[in-house]
Protein backbone atom coordinates (compact mmCIF):
# COMPACT_ATOMS: atom_id res chain seq x y z
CA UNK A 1 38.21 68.49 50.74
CA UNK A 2 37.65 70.30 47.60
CA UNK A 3 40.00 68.43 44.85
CA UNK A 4 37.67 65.09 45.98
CA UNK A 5 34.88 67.10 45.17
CA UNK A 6 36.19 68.26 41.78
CA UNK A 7 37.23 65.12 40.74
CA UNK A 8 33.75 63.46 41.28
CA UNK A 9 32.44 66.08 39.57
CA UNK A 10 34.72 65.29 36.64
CA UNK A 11 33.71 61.25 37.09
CA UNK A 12 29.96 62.40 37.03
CA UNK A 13 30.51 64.31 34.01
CA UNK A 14 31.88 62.04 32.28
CA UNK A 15 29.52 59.35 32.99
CA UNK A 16 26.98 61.51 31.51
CA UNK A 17 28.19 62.82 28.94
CA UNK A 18 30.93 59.83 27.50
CA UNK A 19 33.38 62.62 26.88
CA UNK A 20 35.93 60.50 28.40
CA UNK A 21 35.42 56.92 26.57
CA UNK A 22 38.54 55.76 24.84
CA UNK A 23 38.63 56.83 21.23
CA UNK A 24 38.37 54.93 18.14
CA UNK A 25 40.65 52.73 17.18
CA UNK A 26 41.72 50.26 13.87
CA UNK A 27 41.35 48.08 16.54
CA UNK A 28 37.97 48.63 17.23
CA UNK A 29 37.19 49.48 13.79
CA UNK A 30 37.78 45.75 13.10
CA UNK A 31 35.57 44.81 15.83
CA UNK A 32 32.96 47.02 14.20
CA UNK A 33 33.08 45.00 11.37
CA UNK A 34 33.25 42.09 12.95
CA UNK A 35 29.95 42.43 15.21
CA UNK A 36 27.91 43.88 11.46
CA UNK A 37 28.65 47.79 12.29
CA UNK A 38 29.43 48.65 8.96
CA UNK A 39 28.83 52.71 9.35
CA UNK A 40 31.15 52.74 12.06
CA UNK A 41 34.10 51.39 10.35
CA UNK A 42 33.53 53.20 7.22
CA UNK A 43 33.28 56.30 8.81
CA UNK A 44 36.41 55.70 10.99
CA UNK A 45 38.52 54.77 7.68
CA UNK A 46 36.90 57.72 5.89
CA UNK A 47 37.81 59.92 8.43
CA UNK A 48 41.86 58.40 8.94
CA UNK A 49 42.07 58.18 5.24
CA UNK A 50 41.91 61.44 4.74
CA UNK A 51 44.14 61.95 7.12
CA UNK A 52 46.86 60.44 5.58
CA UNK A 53 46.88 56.75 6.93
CA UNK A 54 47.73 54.26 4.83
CA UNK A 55 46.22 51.01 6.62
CA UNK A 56 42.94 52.79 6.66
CA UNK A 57 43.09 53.97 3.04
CA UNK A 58 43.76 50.37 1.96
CA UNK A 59 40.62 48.80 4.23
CA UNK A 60 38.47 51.52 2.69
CA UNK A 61 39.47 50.31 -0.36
CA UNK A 62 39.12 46.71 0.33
CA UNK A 63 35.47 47.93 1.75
CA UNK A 64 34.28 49.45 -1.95
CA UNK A 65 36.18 46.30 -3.20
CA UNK A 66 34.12 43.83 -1.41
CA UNK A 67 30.96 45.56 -0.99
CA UNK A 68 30.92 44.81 2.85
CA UNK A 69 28.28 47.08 4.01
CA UNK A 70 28.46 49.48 1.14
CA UNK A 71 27.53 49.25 -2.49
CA UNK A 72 30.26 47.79 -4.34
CA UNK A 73 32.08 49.61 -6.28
CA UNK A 74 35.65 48.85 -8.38
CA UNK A 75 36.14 52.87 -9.28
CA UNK A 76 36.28 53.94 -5.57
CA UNK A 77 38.19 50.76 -4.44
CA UNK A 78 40.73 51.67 -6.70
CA UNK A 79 40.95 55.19 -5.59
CA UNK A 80 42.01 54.31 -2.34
CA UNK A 81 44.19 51.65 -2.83
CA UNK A 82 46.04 54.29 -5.21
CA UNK A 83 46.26 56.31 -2.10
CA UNK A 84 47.93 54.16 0.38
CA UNK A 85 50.13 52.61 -2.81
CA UNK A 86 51.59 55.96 -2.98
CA UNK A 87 52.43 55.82 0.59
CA UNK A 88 54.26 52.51 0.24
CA UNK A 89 51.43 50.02 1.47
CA UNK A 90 52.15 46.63 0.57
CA UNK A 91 48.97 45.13 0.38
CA UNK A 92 47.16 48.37 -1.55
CA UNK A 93 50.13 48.02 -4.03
CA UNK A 94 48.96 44.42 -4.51
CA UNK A 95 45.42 45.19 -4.67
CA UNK A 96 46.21 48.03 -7.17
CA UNK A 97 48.14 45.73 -9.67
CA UNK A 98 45.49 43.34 -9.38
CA UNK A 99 43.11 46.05 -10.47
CA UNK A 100 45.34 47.48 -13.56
CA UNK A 101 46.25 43.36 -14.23
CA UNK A 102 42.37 42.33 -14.82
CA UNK A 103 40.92 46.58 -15.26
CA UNK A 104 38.51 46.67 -12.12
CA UNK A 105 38.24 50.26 -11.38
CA UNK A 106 41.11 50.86 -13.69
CA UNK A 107 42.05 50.69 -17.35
CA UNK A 108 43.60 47.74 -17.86
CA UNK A 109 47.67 48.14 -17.73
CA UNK A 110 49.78 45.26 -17.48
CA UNK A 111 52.94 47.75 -17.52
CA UNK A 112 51.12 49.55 -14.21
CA UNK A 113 50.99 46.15 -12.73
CA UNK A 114 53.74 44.36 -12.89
CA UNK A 115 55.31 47.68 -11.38
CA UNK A 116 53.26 47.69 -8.27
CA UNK A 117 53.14 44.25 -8.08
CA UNK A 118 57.32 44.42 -8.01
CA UNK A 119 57.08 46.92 -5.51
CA UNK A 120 54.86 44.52 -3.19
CA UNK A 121 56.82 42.06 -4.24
CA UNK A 122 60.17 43.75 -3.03
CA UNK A 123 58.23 44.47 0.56
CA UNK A 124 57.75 40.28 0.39
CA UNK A 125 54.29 40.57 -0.51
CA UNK A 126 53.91 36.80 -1.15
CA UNK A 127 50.22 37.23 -3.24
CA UNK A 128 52.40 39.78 -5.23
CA UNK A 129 55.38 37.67 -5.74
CA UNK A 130 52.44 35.03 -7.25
CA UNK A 131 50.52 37.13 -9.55
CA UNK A 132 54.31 37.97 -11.46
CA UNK A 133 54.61 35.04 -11.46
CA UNK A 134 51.88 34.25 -13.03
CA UNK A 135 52.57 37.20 -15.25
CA UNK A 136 55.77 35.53 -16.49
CA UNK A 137 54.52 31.91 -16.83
CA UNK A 138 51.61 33.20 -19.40
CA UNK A 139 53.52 36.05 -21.03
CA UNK A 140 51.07 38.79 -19.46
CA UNK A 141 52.75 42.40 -20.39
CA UNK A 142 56.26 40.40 -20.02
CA UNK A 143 58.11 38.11 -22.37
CA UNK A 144 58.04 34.21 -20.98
CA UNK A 145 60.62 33.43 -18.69
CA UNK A 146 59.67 30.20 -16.68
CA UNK A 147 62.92 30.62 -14.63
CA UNK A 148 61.70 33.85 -12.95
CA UNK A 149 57.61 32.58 -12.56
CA UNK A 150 59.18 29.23 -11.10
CA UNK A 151 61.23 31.98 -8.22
CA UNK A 152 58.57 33.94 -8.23
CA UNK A 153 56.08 31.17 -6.85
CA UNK A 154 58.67 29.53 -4.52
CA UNK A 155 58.78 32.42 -2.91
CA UNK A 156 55.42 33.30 -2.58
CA UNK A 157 54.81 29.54 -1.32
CA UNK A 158 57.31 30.12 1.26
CA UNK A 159 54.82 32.95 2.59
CA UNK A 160 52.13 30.83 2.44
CA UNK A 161 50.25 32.32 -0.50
CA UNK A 162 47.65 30.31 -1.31
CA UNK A 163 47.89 31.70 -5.15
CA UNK A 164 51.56 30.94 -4.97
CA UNK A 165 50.43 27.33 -3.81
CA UNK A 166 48.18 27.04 -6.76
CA UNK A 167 50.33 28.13 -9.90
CA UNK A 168 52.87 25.92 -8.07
CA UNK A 169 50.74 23.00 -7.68
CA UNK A 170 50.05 23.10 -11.33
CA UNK A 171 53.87 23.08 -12.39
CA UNK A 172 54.20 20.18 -10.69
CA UNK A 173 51.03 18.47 -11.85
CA UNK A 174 52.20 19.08 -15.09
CA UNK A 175 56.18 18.56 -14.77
CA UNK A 176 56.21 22.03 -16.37
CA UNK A 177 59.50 23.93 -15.25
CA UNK A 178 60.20 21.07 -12.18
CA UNK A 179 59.86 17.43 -12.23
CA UNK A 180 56.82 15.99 -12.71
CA UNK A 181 55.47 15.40 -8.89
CA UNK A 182 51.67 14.20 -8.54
CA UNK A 183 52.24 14.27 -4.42
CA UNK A 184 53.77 17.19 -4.35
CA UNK A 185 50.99 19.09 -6.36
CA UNK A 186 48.62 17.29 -4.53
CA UNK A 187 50.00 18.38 -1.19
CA UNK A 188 50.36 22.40 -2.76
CA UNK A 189 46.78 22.09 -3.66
CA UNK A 190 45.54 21.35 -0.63
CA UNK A 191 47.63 24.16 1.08
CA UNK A 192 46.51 26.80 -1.82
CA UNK A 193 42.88 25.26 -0.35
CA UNK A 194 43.54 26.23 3.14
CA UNK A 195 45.18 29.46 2.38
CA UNK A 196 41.30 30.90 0.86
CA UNK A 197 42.60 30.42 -3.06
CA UNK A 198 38.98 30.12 -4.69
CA UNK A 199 40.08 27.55 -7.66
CA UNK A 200 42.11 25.22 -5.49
CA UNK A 201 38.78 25.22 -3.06
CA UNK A 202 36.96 24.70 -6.03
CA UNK A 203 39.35 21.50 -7.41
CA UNK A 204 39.34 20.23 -3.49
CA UNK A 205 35.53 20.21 -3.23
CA UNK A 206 34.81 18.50 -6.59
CA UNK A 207 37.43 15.66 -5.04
CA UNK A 208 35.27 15.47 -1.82
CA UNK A 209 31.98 15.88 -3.37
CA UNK A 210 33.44 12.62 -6.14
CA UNK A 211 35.40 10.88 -3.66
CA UNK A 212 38.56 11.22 -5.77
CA UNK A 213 41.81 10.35 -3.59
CA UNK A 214 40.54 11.90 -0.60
CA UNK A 215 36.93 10.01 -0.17
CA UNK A 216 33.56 10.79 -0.59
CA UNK A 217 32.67 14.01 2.01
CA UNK A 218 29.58 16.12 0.75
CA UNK A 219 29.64 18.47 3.85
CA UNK A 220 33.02 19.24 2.96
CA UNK A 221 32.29 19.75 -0.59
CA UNK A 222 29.63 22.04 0.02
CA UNK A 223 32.06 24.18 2.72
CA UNK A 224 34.48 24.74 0.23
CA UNK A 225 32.17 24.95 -2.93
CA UNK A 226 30.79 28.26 -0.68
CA UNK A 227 34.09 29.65 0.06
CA UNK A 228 35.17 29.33 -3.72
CA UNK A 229 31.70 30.90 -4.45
CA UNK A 230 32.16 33.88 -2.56
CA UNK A 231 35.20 34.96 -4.16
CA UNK A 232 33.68 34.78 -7.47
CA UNK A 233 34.72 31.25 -8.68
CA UNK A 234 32.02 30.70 -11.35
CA UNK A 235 31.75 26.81 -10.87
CA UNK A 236 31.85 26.78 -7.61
CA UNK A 237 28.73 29.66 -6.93
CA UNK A 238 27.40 26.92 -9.76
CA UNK A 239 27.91 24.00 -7.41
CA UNK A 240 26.73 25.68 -4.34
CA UNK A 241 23.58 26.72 -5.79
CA UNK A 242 22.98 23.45 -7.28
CA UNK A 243 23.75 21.89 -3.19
CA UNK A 244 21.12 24.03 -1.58
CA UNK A 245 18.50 23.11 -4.74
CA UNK A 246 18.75 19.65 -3.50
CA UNK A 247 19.90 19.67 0.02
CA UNK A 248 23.62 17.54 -0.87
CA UNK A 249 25.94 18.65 1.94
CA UNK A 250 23.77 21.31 2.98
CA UNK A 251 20.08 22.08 4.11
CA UNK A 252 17.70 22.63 1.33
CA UNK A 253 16.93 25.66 1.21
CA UNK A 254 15.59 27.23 -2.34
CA UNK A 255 15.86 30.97 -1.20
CA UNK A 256 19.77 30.71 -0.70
CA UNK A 257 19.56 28.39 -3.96
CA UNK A 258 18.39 31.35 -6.30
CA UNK A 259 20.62 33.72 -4.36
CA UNK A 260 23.59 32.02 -5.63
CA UNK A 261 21.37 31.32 -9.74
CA UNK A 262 20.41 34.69 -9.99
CA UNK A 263 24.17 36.53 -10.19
CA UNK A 264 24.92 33.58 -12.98
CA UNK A 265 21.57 33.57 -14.74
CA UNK A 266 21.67 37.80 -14.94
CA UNK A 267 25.51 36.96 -16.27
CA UNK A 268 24.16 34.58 -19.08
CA UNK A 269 24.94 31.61 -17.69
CA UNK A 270 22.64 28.94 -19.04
CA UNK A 271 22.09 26.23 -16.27
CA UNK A 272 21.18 29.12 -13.78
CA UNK A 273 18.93 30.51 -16.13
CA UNK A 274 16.84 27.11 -16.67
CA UNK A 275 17.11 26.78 -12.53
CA UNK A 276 15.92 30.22 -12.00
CA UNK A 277 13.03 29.28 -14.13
CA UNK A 278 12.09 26.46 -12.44
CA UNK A 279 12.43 28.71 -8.73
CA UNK A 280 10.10 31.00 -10.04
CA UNK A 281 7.84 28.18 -11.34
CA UNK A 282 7.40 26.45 -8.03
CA UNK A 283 6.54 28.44 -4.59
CA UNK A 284 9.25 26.86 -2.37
CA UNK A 285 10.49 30.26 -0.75
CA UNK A 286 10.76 32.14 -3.99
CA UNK A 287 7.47 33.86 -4.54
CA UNK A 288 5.79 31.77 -7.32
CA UNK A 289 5.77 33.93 -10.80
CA UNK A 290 4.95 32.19 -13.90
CA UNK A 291 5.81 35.26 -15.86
CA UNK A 292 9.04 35.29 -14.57
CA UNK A 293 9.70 31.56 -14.96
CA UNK A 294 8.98 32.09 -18.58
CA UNK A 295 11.57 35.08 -19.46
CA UNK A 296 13.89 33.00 -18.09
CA UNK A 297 13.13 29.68 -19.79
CA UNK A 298 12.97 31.85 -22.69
CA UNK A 299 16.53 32.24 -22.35
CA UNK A 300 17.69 29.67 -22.04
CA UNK A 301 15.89 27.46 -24.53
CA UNK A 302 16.35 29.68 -27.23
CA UNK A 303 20.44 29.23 -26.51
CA UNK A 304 19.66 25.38 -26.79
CA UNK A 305 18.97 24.19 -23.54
CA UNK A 306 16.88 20.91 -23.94
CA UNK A 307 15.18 21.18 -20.50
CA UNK A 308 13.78 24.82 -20.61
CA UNK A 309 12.63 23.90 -23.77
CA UNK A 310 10.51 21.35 -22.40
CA UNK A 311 9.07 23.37 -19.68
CA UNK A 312 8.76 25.90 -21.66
CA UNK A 313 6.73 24.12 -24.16
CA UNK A 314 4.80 22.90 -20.99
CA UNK A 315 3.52 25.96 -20.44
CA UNK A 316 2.64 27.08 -23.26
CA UNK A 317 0.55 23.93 -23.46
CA UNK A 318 -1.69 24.33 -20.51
CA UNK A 319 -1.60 27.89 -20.35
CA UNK A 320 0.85 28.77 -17.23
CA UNK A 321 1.87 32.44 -17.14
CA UNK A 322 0.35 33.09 -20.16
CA UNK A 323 -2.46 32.21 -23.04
CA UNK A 324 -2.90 28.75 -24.18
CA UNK A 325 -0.74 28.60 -27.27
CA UNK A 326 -0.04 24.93 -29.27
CA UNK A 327 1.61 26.70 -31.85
CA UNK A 328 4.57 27.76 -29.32
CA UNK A 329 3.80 24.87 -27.50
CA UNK A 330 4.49 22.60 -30.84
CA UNK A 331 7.68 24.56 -31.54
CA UNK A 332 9.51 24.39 -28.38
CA UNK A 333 8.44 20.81 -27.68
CA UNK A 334 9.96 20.00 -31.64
CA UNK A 335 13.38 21.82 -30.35
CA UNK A 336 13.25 19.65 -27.10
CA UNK A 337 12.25 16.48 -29.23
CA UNK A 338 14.96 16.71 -32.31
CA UNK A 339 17.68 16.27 -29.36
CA UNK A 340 15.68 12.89 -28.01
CA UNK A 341 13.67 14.62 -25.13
CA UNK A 342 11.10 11.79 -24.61
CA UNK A 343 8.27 13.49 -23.04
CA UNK A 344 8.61 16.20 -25.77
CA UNK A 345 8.40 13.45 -28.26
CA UNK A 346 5.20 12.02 -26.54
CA UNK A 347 3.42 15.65 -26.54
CA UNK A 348 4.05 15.97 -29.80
CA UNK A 349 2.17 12.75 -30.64
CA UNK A 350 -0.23 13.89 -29.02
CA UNK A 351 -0.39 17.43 -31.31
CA UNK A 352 -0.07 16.04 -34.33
CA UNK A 353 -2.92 13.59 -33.54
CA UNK A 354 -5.29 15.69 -32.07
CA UNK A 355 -4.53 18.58 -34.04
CA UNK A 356 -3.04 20.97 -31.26
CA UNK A 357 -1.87 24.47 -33.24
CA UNK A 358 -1.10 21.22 -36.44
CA UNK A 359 -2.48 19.96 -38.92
CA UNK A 360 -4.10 16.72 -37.72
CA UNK A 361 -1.32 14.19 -38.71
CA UNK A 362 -1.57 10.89 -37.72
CA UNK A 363 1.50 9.13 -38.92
CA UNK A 364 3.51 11.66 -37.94
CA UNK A 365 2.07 10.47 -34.13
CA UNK A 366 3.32 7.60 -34.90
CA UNK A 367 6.49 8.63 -35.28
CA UNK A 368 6.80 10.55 -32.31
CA UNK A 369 5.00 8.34 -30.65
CA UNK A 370 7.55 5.27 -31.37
CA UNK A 371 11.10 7.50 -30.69
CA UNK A 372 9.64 7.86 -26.79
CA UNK A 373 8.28 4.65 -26.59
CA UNK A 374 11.31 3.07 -28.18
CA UNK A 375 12.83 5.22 -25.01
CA UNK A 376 11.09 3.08 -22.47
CA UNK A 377 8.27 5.99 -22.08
CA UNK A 378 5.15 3.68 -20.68
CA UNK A 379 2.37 6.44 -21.64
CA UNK A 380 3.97 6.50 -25.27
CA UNK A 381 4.29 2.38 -25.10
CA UNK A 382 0.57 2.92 -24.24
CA UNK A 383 -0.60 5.16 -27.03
CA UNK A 384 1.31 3.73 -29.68
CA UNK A 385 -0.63 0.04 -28.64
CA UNK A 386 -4.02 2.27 -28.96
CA UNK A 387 -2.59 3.80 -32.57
CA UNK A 388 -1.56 -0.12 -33.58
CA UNK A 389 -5.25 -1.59 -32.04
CA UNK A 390 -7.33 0.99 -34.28
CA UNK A 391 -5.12 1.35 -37.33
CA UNK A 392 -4.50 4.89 -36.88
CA UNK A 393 -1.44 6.29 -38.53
CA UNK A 394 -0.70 2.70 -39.72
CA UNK A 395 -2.77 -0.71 -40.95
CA UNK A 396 -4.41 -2.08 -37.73
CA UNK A 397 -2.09 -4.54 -36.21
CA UNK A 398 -2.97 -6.71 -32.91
CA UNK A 399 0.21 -8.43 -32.36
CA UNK A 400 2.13 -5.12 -32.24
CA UNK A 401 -0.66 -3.28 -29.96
CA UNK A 402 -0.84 -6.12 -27.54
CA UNK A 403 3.45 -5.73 -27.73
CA UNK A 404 3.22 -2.09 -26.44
CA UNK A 405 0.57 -2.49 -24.25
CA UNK A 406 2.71 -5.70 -22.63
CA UNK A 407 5.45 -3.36 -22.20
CA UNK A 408 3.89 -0.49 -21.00
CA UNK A 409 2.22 -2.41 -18.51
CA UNK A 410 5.67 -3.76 -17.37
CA UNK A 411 6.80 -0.39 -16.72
CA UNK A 412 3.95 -0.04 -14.10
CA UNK A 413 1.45 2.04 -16.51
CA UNK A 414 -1.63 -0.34 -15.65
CA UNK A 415 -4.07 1.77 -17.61
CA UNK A 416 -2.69 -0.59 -20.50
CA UNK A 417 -3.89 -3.57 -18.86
CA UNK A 418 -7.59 -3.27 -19.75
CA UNK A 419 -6.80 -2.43 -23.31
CA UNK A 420 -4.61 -5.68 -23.37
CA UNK A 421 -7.17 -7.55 -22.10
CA UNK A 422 -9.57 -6.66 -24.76
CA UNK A 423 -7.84 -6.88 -27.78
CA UNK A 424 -6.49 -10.66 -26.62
CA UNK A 425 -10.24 -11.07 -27.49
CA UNK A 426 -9.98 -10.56 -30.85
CA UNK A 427 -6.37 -12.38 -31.31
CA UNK A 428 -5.84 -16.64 -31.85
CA UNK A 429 -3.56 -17.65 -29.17
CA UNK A 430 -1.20 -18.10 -31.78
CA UNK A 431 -1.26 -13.94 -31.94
CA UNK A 432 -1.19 -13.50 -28.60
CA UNK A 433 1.98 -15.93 -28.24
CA UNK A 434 3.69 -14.22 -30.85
CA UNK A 435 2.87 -10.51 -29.48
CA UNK A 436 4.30 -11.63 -26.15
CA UNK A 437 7.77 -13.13 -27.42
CA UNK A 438 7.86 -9.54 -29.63
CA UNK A 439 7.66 -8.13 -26.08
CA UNK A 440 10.47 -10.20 -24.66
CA UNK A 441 12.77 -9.81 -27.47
CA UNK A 442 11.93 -5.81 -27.54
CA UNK A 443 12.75 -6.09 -23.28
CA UNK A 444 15.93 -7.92 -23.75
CA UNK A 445 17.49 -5.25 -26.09
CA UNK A 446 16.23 -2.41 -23.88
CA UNK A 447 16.68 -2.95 -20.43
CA UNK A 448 19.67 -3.94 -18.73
């Protein structure tokens, strides 16, 4: 009667206390991950790696590499990969040529690796047996030799590398090395695609999202634009971003949009800095911060970009985010302007013949006035009939104001109607016939 006893005693204990739950696994570190518990899997790799296990060395590793639920960080990545390299580890080896091949956490050595990618490669590595590859198709710390990258990517293909694919895919697109085979790379691209290899996701998308050979899919497109993104694919986080600005493929959503800008603008790109500007400008789940909007159209317009320059110039005119200011206004709308911007063109009839931050200049309104009407701008049609009716900038000239008012009315600005209407009354019919067939003529060249 007393071993039941003892035993139930034990049961109880353990019940309370957990003492006797299995242990930790790499098993259940995965499923840490998995279900968002970070801590527990670092901790649990920490703890193995310093014990001497390879496998958990290398997912530490790929844990600083990634920044999944730590702070990224290249130095520490490569650390550990070193560490289970040493101990034979196929995939650290591959990870740690990959950092001494592009010098993330490392100094850059191509000597250091294209030896540990040769010693993945030798364990049949296949993302090793593609990256010499690649090595020895672009002459990267090894003298050309098309014969070996040509093995070295068969082989990798065989394992189903989806960089393999990829370089592959290209040879044959090309007829570089192998017969020229549009199928063949077609068919490699799509398995590079498949395998997670970011630029063939990238190429597959932009054929879904243009309907090239495989039809017109903008869900797709978007899935694979996101996948590309997230391994660092430049155009791609470009794509994606651009996809949840304006809902194609995806929901809209402008939060997830800046997510993706933000990375590209802070890396100089020059389209995510205009977009950024225009997230902070609204309030569509970005917080609305005209300050902000205007560093970053800043940044972008001085670089050239005709569209910040606009909005920048915008703002500056009605005072958004900061003091009134023609002067800057007159400026940035000029740099928008000298590239055909014709809204820019329009404001800046409107300085020069008001006087806003200029010198009152009314044939230079003209001017500007003409380049955006001559655009098919209606309020610059409309102005430039007013400039015309009252000889301003110009000898006053009926047949040409009742022209641009015709026109401008035709392109559903009605506020020109009235001033038609009352300048027929100081034109002969003979006037008014003539402005009207300067009207058709001017239609007929302009629209299609």
């Amino acid at each position: 009667m007393i071993r039941p006893l003892k035993t139930l005693s034990v049961l109880l204990l353990c019940a309370l206390i957990q003492s006797c739950a299995p242990s930790m696994n790499m098993q259940m570190a995965q499923q840490a991950i998995d279900s968002g518990d970070y801590n527990t899997a670092l901790a649990y790799y920490q703890e193995q790696a310093e014990k001497g296990n390879a496998q958990a060395a290398y997912l530490l590793g790929n844990m600083y590499k990634e920044g999944s639920g730590i702070t990224q960080n290249s130095d520490e990545a490569a650390k550990w990969f070193l560490i289970s390299a040493n101990k034979n580890y196929s995939a650290a080896e591959f990870q740690l040529g990959d950092a001494y091949l592009n010098g993330k956490g490392l100094s850059q050595d191509y000597a250091q690796a294209k030896t540990y990618f040769e010693r993945a490669a030798n364990q049949n590595n296949p993302d090793a047996q593609a990256s010499l590859g690649y090595m020895y198709q672009n002459s990267i710390g090894v003298s050309k030799d098309m014969a070996r990258a040509l093995e070295y990517f068969k082989r990798a293909v065989e394992g189903q590398s989806g960089a393999g694919q990829f370089y592959l895919s290209q040879l044959y697109e090309k007829g570089t090395g192998v017969p020229q085979n549009s199928v063949e790379a077609h068919n490699l691209l799509l398995g590079a695609a498949e395998n997670g290899f970011g630029e063939a996701q990238y190429i597959i998308g932009t054929a879904y999202q243009t309907g090239d050979q495989l039809g017109q899919d903008i869900v797709q497109a978007a899935i694979l634009f996101e996948r590309a993104a997230e391994q660092g694919v430049k155009e791609a986080q470009l794509k994606i971003a651009e996809a949840y600005r304006d809902g194609y493929g995806v929901q809209q959503d402008d939060q997830k949009s800046f997510e993706w800008y933000k990375p590209l603008a802070e890396q100089g790109n020059i389209e995510a800095e205009y977009n950024i500007g225009n997230l902070y400008r609204q309030d569509n789940g970005v917080p609305k911060n005209y300050e902000e909007a205007i560093k970053w159209y800043i940044l972008a317009a001085d670089r050239g970009h005709t569209s910040a320059q606009y909005e920048l110039a915008s703002m500056y005119y009605v005072g958004l985010g900061t003091d009134v200011n023609y002067k800057e206004a007159a400026k940035r709308y000029l740099q928008a302007a000298d590239k055909g911007h014709a809204i820019s063109q329009y404001f800046l009839g409107n300085i020069h013949r008001q006087g806003q931050g200029v010198i009152v200049d009314e044939r230079q309104a003209i001017e500007w006035y003409t380049m955006a009407a001559e655009q098919n701008l209606p309020e610059a049609q409309n102005n430039l009939g007013y400039m015309h009716s009252n000889g301003q900038g110009t000898e006053r000239n009926y047949t040409l104001a009742h022209m641009w008012f015709s026109i401008s009315v035709l392109n559903d600005n009605l506020a020109a109607q009235n001033a038609k209407l009352f300048i027929e009354t100081e034109m002969t019919p003979t006037e008014i016939e003539d402005a009207r067939q300067l009207a058709r003529d001017w239609l007929a060249t302009h629209q299609q």
